[in-house]
PDB file of N, CA and C in Angstrom:
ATOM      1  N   UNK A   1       9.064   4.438 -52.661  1.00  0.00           N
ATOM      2  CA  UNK A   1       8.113   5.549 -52.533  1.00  0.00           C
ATOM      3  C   UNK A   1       8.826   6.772 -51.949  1.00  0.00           C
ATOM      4  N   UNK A   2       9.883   6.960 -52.736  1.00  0.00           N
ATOM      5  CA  UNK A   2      10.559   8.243 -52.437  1.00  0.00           C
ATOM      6  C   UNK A   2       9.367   9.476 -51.912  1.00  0.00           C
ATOM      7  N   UNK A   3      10.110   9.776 -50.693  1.00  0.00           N
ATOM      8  CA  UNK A   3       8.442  11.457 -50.721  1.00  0.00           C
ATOM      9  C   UNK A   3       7.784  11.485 -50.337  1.00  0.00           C
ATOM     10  N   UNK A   4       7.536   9.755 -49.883  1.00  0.00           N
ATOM     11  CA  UNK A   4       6.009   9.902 -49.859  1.00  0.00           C
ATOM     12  C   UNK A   4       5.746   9.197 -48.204  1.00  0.00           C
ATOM     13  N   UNK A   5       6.950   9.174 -47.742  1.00  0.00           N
ATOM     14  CA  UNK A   5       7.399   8.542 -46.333  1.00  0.00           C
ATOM     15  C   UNK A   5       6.606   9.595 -45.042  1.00  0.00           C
ATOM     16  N   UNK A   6       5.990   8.603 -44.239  1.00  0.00           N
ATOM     17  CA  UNK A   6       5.469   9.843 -43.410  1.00  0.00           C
ATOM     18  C   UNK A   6       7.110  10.580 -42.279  1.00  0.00           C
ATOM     19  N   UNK A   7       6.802  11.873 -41.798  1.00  0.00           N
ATOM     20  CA  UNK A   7       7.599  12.212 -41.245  1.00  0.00           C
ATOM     21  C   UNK A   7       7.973  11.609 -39.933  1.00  0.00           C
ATOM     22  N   UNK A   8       9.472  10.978 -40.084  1.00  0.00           N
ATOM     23  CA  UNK A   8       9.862  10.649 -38.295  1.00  0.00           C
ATOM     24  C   UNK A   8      11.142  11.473 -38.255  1.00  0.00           C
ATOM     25  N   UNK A   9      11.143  11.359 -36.816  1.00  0.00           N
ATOM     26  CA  UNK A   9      12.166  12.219 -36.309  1.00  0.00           C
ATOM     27  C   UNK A   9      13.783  11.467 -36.338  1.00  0.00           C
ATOM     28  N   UNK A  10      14.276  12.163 -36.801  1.00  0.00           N
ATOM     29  CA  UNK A  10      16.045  12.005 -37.451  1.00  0.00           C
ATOM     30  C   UNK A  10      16.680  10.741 -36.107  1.00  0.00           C
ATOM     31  N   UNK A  11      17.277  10.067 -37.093  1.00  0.00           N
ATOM     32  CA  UNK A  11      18.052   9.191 -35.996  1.00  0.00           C
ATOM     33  C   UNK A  11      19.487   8.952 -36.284  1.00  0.00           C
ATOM     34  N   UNK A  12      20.215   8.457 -35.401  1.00  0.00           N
ATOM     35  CA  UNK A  12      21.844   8.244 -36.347  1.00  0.00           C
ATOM     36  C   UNK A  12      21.640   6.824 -36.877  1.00  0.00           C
ATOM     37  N   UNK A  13      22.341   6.701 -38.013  1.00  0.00           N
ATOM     38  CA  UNK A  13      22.414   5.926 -39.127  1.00  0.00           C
ATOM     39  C   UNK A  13      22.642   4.205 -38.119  1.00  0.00           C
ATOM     40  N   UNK A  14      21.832   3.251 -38.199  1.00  0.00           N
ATOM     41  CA  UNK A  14      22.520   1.982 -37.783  1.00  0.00           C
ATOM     42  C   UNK A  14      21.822   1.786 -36.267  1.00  0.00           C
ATOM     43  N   UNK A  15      21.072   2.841 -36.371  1.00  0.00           N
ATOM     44  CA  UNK A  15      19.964   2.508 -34.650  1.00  0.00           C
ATOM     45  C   UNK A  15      18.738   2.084 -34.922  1.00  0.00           C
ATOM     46  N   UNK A  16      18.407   1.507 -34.173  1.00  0.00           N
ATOM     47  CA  UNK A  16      16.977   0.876 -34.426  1.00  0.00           C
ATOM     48  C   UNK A  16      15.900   1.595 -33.917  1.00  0.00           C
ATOM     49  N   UNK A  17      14.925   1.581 -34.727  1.00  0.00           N
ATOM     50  CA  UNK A  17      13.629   2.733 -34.281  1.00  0.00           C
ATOM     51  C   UNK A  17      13.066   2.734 -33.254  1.00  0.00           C
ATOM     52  N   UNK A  18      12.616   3.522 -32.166  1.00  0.00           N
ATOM     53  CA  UNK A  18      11.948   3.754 -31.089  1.00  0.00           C
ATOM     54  C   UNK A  18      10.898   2.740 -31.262  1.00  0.00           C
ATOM     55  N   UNK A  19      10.398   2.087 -29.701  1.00  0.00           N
ATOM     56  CA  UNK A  19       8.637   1.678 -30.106  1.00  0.00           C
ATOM     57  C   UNK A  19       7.747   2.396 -30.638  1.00  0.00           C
ATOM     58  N   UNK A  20       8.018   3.581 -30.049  1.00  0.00           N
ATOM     59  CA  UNK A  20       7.061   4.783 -30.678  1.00  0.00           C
ATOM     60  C   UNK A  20       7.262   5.345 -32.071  1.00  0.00           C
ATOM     61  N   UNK A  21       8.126   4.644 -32.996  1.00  0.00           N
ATOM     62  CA  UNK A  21       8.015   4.815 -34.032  1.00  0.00           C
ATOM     63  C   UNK A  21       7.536   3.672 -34.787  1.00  0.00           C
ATOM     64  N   UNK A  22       8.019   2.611 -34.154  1.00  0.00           N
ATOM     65  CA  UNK A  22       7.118   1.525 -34.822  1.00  0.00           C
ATOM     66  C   UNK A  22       5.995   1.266 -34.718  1.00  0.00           C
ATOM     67  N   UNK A  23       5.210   1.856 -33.698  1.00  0.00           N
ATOM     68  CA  UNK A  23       3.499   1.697 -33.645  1.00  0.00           C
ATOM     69  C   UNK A  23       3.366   2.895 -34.298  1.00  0.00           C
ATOM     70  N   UNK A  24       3.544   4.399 -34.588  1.00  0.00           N
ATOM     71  CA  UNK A  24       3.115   5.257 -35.702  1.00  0.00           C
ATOM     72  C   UNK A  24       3.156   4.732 -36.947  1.00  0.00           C
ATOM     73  N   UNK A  25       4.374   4.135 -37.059  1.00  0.00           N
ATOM     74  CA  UNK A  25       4.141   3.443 -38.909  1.00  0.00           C
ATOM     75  C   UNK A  25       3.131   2.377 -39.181  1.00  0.00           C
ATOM     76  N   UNK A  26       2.929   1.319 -37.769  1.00  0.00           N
ATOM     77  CA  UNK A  26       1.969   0.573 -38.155  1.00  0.00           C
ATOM     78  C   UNK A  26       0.805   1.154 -38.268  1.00  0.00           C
ATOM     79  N   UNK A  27       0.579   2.293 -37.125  1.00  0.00           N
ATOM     80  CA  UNK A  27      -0.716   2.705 -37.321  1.00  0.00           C
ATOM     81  C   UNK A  27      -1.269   3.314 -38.651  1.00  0.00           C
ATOM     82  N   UNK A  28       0.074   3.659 -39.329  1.00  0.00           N
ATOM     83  CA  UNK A  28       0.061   4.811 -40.697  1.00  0.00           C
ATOM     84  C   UNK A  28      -0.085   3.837 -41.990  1.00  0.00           C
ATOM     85  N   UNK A  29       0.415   2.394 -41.611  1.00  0.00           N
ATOM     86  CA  UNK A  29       0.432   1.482 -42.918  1.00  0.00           C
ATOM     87  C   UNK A  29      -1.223   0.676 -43.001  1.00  0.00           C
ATOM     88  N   UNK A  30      -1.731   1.096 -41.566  1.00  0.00           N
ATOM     89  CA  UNK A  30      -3.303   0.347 -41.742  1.00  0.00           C
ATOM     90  C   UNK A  30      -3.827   1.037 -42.237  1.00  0.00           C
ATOM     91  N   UNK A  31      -4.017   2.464 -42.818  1.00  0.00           N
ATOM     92  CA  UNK A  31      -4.661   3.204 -43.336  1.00  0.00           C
ATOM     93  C   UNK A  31      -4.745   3.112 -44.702  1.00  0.00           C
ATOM     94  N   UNK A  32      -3.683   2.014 -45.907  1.00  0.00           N
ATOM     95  CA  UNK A  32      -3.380   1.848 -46.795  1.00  0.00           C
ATOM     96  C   UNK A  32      -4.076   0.592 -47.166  1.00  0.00           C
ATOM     97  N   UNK A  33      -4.996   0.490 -48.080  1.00  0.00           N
ATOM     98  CA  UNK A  33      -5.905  -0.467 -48.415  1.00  0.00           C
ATOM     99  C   UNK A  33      -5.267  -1.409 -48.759  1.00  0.00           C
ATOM    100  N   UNK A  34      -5.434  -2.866 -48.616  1.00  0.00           N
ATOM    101  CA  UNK A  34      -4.820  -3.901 -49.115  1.00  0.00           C
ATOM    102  C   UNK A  34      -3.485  -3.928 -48.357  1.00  0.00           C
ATOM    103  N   UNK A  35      -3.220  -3.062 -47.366  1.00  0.00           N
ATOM    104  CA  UNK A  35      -2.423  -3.794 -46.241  1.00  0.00           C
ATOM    105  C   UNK A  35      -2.384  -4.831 -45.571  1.00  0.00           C
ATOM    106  N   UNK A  36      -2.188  -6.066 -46.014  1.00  0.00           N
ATOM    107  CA  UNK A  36      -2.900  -6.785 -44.716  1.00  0.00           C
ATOM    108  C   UNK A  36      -2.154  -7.052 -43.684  1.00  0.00           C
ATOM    109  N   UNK A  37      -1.142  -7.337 -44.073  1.00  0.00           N
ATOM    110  CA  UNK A  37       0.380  -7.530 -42.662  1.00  0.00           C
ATOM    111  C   UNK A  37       0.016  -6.675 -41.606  1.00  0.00           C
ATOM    112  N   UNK A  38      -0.099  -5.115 -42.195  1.00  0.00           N
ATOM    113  CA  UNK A  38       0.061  -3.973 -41.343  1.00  0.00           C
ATOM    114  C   UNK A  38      -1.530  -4.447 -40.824  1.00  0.00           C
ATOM    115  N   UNK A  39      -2.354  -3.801 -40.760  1.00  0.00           N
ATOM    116  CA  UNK A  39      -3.680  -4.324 -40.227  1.00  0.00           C
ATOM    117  C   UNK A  39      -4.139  -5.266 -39.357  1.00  0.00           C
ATOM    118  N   UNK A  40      -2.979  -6.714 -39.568  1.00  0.00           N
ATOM    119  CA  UNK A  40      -2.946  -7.766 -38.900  1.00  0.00           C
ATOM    120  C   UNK A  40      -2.694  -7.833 -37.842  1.00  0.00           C
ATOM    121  N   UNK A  41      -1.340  -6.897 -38.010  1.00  0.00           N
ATOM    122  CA  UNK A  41      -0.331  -6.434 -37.003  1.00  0.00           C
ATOM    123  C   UNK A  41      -0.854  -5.559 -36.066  1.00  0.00           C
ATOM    124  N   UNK A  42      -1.629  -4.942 -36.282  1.00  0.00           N
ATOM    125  CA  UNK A  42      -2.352  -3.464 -35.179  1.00  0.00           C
ATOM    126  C   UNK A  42      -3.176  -4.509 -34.850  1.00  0.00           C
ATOM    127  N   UNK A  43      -4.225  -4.719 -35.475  1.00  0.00           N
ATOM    128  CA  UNK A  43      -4.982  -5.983 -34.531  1.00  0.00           C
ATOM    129  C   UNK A  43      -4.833  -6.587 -33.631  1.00  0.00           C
ATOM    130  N   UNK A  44      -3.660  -7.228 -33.900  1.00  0.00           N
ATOM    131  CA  UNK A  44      -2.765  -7.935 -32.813  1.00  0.00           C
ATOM    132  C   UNK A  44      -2.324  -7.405 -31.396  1.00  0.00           C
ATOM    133  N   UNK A  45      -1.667  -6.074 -32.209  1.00  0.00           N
ATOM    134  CA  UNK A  45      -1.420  -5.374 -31.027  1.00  0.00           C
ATOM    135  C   UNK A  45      -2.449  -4.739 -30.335  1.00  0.00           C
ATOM    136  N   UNK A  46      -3.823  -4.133 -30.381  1.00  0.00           N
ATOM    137  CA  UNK A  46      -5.154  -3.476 -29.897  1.00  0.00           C
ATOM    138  C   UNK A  46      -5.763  -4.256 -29.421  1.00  0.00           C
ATOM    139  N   UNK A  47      -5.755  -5.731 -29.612  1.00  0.00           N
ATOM    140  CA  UNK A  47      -6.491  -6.648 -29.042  1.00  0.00           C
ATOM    141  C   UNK A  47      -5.862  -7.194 -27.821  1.00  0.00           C
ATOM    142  N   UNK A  48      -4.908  -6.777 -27.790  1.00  0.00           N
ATOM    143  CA  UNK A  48      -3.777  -7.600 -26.895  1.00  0.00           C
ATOM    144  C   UNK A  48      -4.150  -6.523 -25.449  1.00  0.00           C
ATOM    145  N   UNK A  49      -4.579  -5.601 -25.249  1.00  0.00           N
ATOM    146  CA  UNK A  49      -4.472  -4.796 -24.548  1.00  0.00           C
ATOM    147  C   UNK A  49      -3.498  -3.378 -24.493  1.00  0.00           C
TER     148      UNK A  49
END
């Protein structure tokens, strides 16, 4: 899905993403119908406290 990636902020090549980028994408992939991983996954995490 070339393009169609939501915007994150630049990182150097071979680092692993912030937490705070991995809860924006999850939050951004529950919005996509028939997600269910992603959805599962926020669940998980919102319920958890």
């Amino acid at each position: 899905m070339a393009g169609n990636e939501p915007p994150v902020a630049p990182r150097p090549r071979g680092t692993h993403p912030t937490v705070r980028e991995i809860h924006k994408n999850a939050w951004l992939k529950r919005q996509i119908p028939g997600d269910k991983k992603g959805t599962r996954f926020l669940k998980r995490v919102r319920n958890s406290g």
